[in-house]
C-alpha atoms as a PDB file:
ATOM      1  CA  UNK A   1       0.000   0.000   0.000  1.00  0.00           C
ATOM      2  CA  UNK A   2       1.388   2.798  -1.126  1.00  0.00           C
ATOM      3  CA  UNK A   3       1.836   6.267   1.817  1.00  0.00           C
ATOM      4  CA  UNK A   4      -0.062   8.286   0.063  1.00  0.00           C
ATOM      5  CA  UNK A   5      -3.654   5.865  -0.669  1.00  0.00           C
ATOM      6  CA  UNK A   6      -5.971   7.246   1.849  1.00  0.00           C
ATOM      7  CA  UNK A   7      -5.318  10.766   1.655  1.00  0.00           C
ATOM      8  CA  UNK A   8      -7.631  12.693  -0.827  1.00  0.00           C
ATOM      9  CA  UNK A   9      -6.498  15.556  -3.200  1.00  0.00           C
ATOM     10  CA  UNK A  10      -7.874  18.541  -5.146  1.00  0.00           C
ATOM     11  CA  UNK A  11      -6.715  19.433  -8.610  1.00  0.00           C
ATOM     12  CA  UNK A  12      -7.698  22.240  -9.879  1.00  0.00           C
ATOM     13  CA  UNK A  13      -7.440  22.965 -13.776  1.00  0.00           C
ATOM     14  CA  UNK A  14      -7.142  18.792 -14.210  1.00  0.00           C
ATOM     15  CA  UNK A  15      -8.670  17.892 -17.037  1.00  0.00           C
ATOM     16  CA  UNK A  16      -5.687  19.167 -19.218  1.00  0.00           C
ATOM     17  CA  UNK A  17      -2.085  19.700 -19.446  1.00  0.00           C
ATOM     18  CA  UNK A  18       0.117  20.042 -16.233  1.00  0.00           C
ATOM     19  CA  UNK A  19      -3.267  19.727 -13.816  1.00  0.00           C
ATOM     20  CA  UNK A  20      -3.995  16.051 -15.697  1.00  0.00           C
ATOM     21  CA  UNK A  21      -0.516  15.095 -15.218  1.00  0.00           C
ATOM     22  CA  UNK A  22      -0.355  16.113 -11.819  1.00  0.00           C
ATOM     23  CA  UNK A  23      -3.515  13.729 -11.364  1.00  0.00           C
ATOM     24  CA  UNK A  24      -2.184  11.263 -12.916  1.00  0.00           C
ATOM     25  CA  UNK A  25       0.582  11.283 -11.290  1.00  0.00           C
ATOM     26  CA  UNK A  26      -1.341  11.425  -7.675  1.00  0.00           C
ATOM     27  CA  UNK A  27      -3.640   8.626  -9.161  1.00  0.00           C
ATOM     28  CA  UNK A  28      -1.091   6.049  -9.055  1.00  0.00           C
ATOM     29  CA  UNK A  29      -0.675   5.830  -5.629  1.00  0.00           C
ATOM     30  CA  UNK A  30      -4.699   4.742  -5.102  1.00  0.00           C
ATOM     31  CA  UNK A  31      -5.902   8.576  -3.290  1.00  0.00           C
ATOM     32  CA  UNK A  32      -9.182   9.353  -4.159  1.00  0.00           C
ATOM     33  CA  UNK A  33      -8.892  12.313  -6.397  1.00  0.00           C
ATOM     34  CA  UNK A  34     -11.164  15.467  -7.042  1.00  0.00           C
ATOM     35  CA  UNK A  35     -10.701  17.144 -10.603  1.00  0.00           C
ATOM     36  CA  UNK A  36     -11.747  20.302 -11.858  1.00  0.00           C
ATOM     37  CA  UNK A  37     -12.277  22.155 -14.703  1.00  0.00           C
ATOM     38  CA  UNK A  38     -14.497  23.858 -17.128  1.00  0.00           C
ATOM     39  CA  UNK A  39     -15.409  21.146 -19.445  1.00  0.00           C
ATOM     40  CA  UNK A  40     -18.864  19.027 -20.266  1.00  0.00           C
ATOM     41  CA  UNK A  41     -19.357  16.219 -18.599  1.00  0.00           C
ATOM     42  CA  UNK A  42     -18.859  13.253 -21.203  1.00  0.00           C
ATOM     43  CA  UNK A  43     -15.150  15.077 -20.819  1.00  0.00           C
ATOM     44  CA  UNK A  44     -14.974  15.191 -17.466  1.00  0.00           C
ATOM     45  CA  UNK A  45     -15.918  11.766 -17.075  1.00  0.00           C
ATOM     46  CA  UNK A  46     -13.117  10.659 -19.624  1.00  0.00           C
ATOM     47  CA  UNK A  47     -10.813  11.924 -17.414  1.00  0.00           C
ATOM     48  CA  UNK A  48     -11.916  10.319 -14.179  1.00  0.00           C
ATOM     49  CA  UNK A  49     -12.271   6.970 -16.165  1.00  0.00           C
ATOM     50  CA  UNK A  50      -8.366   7.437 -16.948  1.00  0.00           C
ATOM     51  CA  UNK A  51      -7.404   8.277 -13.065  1.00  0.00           C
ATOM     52  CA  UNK A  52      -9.552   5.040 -12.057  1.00  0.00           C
ATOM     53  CA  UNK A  53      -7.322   3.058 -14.281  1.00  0.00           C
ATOM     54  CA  UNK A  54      -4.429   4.194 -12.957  1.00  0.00           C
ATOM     55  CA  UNK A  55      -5.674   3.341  -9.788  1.00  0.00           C
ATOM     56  CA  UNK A  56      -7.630   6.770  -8.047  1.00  0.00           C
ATOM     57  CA  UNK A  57      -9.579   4.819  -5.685  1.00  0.00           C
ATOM     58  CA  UNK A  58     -12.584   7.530  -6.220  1.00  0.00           C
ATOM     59  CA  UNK A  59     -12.941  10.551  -8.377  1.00  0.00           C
ATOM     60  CA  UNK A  60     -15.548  13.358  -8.406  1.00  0.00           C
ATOM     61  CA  UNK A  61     -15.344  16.369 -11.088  1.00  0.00           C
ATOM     62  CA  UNK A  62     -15.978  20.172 -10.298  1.00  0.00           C
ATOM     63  CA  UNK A  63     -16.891  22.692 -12.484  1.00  0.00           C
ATOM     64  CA  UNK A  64     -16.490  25.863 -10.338  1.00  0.00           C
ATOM     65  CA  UNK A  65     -15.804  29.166 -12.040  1.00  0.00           C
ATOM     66  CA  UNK A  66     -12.537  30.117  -9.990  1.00  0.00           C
ATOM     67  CA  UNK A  67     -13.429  33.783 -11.137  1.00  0.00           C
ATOM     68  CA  UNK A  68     -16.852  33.262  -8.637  1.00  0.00           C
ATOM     69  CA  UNK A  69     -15.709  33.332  -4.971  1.00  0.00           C
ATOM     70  CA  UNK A  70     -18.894  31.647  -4.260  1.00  0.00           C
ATOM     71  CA  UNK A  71     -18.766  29.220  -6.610  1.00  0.00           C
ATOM     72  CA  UNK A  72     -14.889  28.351  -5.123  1.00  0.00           C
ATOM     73  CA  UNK A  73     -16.766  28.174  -1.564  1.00  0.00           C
ATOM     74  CA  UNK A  74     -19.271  25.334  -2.998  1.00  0.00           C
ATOM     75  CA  UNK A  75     -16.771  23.512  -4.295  1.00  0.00           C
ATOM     76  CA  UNK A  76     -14.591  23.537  -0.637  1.00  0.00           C
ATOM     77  CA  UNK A  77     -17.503  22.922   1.185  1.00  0.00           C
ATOM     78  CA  UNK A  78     -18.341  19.888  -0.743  1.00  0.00           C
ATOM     79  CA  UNK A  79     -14.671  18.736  -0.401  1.00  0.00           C
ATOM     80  CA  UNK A  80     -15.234  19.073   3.443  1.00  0.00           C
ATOM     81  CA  UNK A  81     -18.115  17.139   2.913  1.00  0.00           C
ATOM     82  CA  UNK A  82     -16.148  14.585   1.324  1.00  0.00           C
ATOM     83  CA  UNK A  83     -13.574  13.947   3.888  1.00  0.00           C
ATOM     84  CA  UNK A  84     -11.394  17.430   3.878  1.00  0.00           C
ATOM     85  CA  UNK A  85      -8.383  17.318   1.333  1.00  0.00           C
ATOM     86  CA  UNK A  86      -5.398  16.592   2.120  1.00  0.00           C
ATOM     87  CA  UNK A  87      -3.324  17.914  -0.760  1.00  0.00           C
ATOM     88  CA  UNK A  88      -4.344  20.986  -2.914  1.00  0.00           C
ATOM     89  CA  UNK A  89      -2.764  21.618  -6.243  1.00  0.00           C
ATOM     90  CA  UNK A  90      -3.948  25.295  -7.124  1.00  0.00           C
ATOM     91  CA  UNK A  91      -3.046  24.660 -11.241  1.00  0.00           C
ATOM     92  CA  UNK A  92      -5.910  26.205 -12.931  1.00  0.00           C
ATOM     93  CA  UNK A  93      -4.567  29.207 -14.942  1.00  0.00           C
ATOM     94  CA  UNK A  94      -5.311  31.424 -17.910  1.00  0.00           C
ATOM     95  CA  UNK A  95      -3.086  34.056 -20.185  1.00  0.00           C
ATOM     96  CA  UNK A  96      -3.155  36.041 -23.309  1.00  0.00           C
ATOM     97  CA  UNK A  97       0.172  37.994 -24.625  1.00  0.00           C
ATOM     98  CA  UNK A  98      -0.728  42.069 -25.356  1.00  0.00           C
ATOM     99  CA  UNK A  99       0.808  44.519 -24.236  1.00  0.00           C
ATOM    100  CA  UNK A 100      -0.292  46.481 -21.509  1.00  0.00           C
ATOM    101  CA  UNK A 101      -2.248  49.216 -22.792  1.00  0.00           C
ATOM    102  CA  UNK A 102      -4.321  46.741 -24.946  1.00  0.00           C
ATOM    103  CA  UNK A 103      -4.767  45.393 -21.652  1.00  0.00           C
ATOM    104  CA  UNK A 104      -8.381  46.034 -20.466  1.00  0.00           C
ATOM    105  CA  UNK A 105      -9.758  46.035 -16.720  1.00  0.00           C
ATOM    106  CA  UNK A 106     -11.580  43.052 -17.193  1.00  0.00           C
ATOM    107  CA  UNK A 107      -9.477  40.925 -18.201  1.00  0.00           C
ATOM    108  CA  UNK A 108      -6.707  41.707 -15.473  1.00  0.00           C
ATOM    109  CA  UNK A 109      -9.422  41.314 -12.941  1.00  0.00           C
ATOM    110  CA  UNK A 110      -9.805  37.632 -14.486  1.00  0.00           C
ATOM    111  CA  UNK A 111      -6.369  36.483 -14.818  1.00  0.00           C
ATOM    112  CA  UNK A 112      -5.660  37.736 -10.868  1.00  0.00           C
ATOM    113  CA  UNK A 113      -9.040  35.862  -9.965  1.00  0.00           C
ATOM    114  CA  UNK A 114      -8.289  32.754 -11.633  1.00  0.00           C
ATOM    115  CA  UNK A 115      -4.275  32.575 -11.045  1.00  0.00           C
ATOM    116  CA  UNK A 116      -4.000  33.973  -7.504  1.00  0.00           C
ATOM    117  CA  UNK A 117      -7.388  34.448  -5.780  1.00  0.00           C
ATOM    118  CA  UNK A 118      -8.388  30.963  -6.407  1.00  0.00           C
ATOM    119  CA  UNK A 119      -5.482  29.437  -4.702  1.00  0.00           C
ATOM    120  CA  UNK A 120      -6.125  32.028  -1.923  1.00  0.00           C
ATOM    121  CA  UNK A 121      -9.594  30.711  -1.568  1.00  0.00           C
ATOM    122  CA  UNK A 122      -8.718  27.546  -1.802  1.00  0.00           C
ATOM    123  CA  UNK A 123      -5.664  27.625   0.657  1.00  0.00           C
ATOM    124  CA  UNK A 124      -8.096  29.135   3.208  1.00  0.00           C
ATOM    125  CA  UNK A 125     -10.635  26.289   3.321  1.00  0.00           C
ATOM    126  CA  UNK A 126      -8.176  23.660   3.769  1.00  0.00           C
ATOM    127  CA  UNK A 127      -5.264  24.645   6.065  1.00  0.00           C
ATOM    128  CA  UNK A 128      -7.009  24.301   9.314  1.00  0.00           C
ATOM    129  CA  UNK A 129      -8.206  20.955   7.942  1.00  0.00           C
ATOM    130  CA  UNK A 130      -4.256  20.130   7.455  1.00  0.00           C
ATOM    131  CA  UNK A 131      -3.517  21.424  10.980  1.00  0.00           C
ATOM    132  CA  UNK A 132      -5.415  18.760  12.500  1.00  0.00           C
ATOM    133  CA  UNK A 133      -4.566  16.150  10.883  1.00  0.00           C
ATOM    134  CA  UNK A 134      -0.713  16.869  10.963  1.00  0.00           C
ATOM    135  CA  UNK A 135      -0.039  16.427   7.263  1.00  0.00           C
ATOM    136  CA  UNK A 136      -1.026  18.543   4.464  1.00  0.00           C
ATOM    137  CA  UNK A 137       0.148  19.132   0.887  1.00  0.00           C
ATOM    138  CA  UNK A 138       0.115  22.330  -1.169  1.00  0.00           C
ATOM    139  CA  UNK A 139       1.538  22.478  -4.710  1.00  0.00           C
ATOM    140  CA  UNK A 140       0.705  25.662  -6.887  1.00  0.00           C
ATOM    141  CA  UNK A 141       1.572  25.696 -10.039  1.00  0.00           C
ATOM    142  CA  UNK A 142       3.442  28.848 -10.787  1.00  0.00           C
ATOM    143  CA  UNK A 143       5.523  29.864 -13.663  1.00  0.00           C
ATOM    144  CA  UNK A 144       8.744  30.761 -14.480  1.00  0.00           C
ATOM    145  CA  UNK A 145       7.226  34.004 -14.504  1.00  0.00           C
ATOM    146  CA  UNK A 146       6.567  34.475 -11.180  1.00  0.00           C
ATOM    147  CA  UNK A 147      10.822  34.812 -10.665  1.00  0.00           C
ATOM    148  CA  UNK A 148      11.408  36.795 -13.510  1.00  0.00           C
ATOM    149  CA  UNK A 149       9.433  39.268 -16.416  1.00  0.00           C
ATOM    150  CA  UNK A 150       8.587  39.162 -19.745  1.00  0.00           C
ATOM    151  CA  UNK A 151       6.885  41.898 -22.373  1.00  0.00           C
ATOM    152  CA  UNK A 152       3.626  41.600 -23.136  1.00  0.00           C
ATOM    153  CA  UNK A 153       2.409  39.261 -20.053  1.00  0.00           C
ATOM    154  CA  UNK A 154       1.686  42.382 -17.062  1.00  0.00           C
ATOM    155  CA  UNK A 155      -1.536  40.617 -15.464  1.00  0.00           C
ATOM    156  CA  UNK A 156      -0.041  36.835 -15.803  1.00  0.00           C
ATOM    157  CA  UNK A 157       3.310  37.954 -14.335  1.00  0.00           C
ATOM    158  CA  UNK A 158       0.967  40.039 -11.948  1.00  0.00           C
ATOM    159  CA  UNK A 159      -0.472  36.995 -10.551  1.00  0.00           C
ATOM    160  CA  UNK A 160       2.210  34.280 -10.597  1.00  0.00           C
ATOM    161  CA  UNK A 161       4.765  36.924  -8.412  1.00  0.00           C
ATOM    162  CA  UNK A 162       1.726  36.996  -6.088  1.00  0.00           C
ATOM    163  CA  UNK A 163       0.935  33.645  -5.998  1.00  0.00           C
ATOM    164  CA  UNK A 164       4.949  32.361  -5.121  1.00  0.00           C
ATOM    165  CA  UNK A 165       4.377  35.670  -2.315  1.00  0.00           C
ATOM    166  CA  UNK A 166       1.646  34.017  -1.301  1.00  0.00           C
ATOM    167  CA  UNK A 167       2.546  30.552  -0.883  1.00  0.00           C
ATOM    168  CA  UNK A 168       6.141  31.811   1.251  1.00  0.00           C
ATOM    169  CA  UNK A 169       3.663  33.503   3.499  1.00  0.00           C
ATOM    170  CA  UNK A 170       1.208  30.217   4.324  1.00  0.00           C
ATOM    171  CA  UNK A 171       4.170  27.743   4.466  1.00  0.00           C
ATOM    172  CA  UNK A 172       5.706  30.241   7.076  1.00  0.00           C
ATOM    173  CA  UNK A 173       2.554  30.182   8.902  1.00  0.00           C
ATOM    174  CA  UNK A 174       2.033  26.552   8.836  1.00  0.00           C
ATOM    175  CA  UNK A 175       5.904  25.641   9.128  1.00  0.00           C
ATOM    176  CA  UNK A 176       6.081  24.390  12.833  1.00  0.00           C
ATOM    177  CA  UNK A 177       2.494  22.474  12.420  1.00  0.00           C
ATOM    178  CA  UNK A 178       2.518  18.626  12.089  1.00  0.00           C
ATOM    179  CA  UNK A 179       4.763  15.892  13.054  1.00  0.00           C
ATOM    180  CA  UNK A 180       7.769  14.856  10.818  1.00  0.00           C
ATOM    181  CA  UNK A 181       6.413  10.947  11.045  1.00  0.00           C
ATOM    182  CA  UNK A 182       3.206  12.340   9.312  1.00  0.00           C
ATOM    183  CA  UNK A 183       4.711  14.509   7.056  1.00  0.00           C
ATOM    184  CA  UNK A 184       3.903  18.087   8.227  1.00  0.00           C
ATOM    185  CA  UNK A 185       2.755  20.448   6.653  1.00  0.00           C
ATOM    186  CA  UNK A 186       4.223  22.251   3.664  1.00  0.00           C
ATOM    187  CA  UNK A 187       3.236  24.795   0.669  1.00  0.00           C
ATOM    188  CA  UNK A 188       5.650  25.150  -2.172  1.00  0.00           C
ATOM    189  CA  UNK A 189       5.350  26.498  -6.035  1.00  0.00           C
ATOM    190  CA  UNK A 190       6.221  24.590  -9.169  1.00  0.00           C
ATOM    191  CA  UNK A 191       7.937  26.918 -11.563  1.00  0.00           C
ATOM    192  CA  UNK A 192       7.890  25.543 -15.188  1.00  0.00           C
ATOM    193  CA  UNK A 193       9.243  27.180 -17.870  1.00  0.00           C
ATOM    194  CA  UNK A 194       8.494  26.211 -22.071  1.00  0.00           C
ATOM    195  CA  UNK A 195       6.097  22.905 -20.782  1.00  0.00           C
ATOM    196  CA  UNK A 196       4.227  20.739 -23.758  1.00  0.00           C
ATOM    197  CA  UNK A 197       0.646  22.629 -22.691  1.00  0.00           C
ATOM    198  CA  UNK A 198      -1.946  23.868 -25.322  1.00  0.00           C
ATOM    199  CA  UNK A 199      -1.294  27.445 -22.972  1.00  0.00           C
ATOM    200  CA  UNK A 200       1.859  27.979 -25.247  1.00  0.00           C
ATOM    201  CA  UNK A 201       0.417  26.633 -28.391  1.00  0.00           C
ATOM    202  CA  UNK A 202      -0.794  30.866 -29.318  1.00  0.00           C
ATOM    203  CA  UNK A 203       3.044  31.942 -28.926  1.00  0.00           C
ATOM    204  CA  UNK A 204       4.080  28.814 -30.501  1.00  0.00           C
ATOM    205  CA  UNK A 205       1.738  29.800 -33.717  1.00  0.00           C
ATOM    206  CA  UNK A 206       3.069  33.383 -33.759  1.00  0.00           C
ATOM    207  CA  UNK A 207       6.779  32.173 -34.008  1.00  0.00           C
ATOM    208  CA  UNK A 208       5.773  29.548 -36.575  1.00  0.00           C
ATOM    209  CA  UNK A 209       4.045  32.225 -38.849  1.00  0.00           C
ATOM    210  CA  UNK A 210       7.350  34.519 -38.868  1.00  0.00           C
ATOM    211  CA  UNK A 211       9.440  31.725 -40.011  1.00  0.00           C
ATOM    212  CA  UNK A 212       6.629  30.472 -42.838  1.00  0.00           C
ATOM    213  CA  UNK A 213       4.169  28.586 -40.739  1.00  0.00           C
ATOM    214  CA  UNK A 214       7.253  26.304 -39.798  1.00  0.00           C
ATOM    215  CA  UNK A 215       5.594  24.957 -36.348  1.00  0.00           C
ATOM    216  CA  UNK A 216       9.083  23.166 -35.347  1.00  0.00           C
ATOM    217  CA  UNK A 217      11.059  26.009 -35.836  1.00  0.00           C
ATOM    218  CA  UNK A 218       8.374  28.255 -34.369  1.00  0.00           C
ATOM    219  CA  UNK A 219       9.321  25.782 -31.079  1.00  0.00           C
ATOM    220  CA  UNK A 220      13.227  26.106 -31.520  1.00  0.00           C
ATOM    221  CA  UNK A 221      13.196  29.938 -32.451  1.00  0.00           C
ATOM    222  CA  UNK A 222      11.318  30.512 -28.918  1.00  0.00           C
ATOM    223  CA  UNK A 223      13.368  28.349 -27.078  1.00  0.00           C
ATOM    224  CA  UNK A 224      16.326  29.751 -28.011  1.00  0.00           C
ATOM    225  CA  UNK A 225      15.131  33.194 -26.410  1.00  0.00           C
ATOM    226  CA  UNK A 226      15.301  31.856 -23.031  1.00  0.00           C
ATOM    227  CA  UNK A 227      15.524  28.801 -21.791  1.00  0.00           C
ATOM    228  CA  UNK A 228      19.474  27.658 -22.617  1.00  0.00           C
ATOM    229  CA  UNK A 229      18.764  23.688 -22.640  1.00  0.00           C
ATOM    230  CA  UNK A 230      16.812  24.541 -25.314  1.00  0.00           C
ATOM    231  CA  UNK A 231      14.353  21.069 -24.577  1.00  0.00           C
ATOM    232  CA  UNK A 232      10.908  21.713 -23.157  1.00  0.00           C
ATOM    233  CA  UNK A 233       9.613  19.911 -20.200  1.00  0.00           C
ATOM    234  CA  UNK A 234       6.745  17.316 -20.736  1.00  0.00           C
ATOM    235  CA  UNK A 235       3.969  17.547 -18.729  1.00  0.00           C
ATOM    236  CA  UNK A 236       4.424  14.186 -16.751  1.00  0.00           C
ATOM    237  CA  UNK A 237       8.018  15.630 -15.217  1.00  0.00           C
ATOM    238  CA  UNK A 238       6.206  18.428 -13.707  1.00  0.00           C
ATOM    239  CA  UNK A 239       3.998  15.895 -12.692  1.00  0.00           C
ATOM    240  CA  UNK A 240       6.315  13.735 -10.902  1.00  0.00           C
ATOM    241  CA  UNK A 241       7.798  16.626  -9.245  1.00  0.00           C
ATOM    242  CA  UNK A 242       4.232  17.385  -7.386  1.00  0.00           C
ATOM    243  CA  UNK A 243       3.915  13.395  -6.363  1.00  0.00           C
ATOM    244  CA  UNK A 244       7.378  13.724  -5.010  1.00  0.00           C
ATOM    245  CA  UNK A 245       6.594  17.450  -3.294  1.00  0.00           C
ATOM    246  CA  UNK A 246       3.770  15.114  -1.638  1.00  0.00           C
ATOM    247  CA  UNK A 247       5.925  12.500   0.181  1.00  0.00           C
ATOM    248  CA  UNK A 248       6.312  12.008   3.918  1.00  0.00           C
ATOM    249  CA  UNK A 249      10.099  12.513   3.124  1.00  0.00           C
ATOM    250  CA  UNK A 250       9.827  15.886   1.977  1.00  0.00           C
ATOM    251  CA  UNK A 251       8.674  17.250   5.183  1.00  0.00           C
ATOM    252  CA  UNK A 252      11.278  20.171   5.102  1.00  0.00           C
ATOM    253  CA  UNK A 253      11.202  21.623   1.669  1.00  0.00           C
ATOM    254  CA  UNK A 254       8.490  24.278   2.128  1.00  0.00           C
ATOM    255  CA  UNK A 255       8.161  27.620   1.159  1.00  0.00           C
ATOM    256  CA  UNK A 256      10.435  26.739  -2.221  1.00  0.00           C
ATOM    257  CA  UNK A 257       9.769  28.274  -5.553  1.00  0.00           C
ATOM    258  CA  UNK A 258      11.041  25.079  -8.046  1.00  0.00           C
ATOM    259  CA  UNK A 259      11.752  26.390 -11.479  1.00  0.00           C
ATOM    260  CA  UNK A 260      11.863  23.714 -14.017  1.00  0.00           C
ATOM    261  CA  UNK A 261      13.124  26.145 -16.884  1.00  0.00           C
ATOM    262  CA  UNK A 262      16.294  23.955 -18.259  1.00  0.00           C
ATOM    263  CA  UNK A 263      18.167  27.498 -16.773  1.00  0.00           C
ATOM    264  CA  UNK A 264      16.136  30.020 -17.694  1.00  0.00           C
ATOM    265  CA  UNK A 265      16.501  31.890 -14.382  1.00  0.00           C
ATOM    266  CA  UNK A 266      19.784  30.720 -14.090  1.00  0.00           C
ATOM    267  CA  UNK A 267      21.139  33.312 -16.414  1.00  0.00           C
END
């Protein structure tokens, strides 16, 4: 039986890219596993079907609007409902490159609500939970962009700064909570940098159209602006990185900001 099989996780943004990964990842070790997204249902239940293979010993789908505080409180209270959760991964994201005066109110009040608020919602509802029990897990999925800037990207940037601020602020509160046998407790940030995610496919599209709709070299021509490996990162290593975050034996990494950028912020 694997450590991990009767604790219970939360997902959010999981029925695509790094969020399914991250799942999938989880699902393996037989937790019962909440998704979320905003998908239909025949989709929704595609995914659970997959986590159930890989061994989720339960799955329920969530379709809160993380822009809706109220609809992020239904979905918490149900988790409570369910048992409490006993590691949150606050993935769920959105972006759009323009600069910043094309940049309209609305749309930075969605990107902050749906990068940063969310996880602040969500992070309220289930630390006290964690406190009790003595072990707790919190992964957010930040960016590469929440340790250093980039044109074009103000409210995305905005959000993932705040949400690495954020997540140094709750581990510090939480720190001394929990016993190392259990775990503890511990929040920490996933930084990727170029990942295999439909979120980059736009900028990969825009590089592929100056270079004669050559989608490859679209890839190589903005990898080569940043990140010095020059590889991307597949979604499955960021989600191995979150199962590992998880463990028992990583009671005393908390309050980290993990960029997975092949050096990006090295430089």
């Amino acid at each position: 039986m694997h450590v991990l099989a009767d604790k219970t996780a939360l997902v959010t943004g999981s029925v695509t890219g790094i969020g399914l990964a991250i799942a999938e990842a989880l699902a393996q070790t037989g937790m019962r596993i909440a998704i979320h997204g905003l998908v239909d249902q025949p989709t929704a239940d595609k995914v659970a079907e997959g986590l159930e293979k890989l061994g989720a010993s339960e799955t329920r789908y969530f379709d809160a609007d993380l822009r809706d505080p109220d609809a992020v409180n239904r979905m918490m209270q149900a988790m409570h409902d369910w048992g409490g959760v006993d590691i949150l991964v606050n993935n769920a994201g959105m972006q759009k490159t323009l600069p910043l005066g094309e940049c309209d109110h609305q749309f930075w009040q969605d990107v902050l609500a749906v990068n940063l608020t969310g996880a602040f919602l969500t992070m309220q509802h289930v630390m006290p939970g964690m406190a009790e029990r003595g072990y707790g897990r919190v992964v957010n999925i930040a960016s590469v962009h929440g340790l250093v800037a980039s044109v074009n990207k103000a409210p995305y940037v905005t959000s993932k700064f705040g949400l690495i601020g954020l997540s140094r602020v709750v581990a510090l509160e939480y720190a001394a909570l929990g016993e190392k046998e259990k775990g503890a407790i511990t929040v920490n940030c996933i930084c990727p940098g170029w990942t295999e995610t439909p979120l980059i496919e736009p900028q990969v599209q825009a590089r592929a159209a100056q270079l004669g709709g050559d989608r490859e070299a679209g890839i190589v021509d903005l990898l080569k602006e940043k990140q010095p490996s020059r590889r991307t990162s597949s979604t499955k290593e960021i989600g191995e990185l979150a199962l590992w975050l998880c463990q028992p034996i990583a009671h005393n990494i908390t309050g980290a900001a993990i960029p997975v950028d092949g050096g990006w912020t090295a430089q």
